[in-house]
Protein backbone atom coordinates (compact mmCIF):
# COMPACT_ATOMS: atom_id res chain seq x y z
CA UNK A 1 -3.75 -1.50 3.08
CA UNK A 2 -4.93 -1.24 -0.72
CA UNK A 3 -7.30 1.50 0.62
CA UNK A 4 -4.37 3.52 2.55
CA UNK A 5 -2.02 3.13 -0.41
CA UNK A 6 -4.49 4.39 -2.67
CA UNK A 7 -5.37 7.72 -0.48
CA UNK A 8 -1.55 7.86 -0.69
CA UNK A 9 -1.91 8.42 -4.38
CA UNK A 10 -4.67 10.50 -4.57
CA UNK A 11 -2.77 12.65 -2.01
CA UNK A 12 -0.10 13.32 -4.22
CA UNK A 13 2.33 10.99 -2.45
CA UNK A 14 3.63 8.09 -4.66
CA UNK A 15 6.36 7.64 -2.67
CA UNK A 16 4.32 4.09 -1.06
CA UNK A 17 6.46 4.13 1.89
CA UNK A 18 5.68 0.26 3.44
CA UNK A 19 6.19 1.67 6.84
CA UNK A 20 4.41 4.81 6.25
CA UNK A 21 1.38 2.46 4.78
CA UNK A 22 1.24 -0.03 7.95
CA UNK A 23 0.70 3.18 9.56
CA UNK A 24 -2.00 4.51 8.59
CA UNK A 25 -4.19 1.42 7.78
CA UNK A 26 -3.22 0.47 11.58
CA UNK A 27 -1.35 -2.83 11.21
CA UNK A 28 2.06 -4.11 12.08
CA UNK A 29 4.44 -3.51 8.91
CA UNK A 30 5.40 -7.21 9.22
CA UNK A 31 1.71 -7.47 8.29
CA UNK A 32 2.19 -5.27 5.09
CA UNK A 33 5.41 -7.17 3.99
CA UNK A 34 3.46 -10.43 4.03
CA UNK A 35 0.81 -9.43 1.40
CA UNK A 36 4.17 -7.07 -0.38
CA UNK A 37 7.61 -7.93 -0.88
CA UNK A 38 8.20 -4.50 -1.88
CA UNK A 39 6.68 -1.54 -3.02
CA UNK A 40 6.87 -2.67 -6.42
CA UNK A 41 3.94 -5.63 -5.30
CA UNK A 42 1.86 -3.26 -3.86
CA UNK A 43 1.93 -1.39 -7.20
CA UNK A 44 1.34 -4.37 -9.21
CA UNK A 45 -1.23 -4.97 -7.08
CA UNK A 46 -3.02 -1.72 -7.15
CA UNK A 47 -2.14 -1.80 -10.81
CA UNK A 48 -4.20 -5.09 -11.16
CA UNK A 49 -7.00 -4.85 -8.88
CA UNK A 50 -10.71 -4.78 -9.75
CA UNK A 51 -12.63 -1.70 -8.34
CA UNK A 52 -15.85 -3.25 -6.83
């Protein structure tokens, strides 16, 4: 999901849709609304995360 929502981004789209997001990584959006609340967690968490 981190993966899709960073594509998003790099795309030019910063909208971060939650639907849009479940998707295209291929999951259920209740799936995406467990790990986010909203799109403002799955900012923070882009925001925060560690690239490997």
């Amino acid at each position: 999901m981190l993966r899709v929502a960073r594509e998003q981004l790099a795309a030019g789209d910063d909208s971060l849709q939650l639907n849009a997001i479940a998707r295209l990584a291929g999951v259920g959006v209740g799936t995406v609304y467990r790990h986010f609340l909203n799109r403002r967690a799955l900012w923070e968490a882009l925001s925060t995360e560690h690239p490997a």
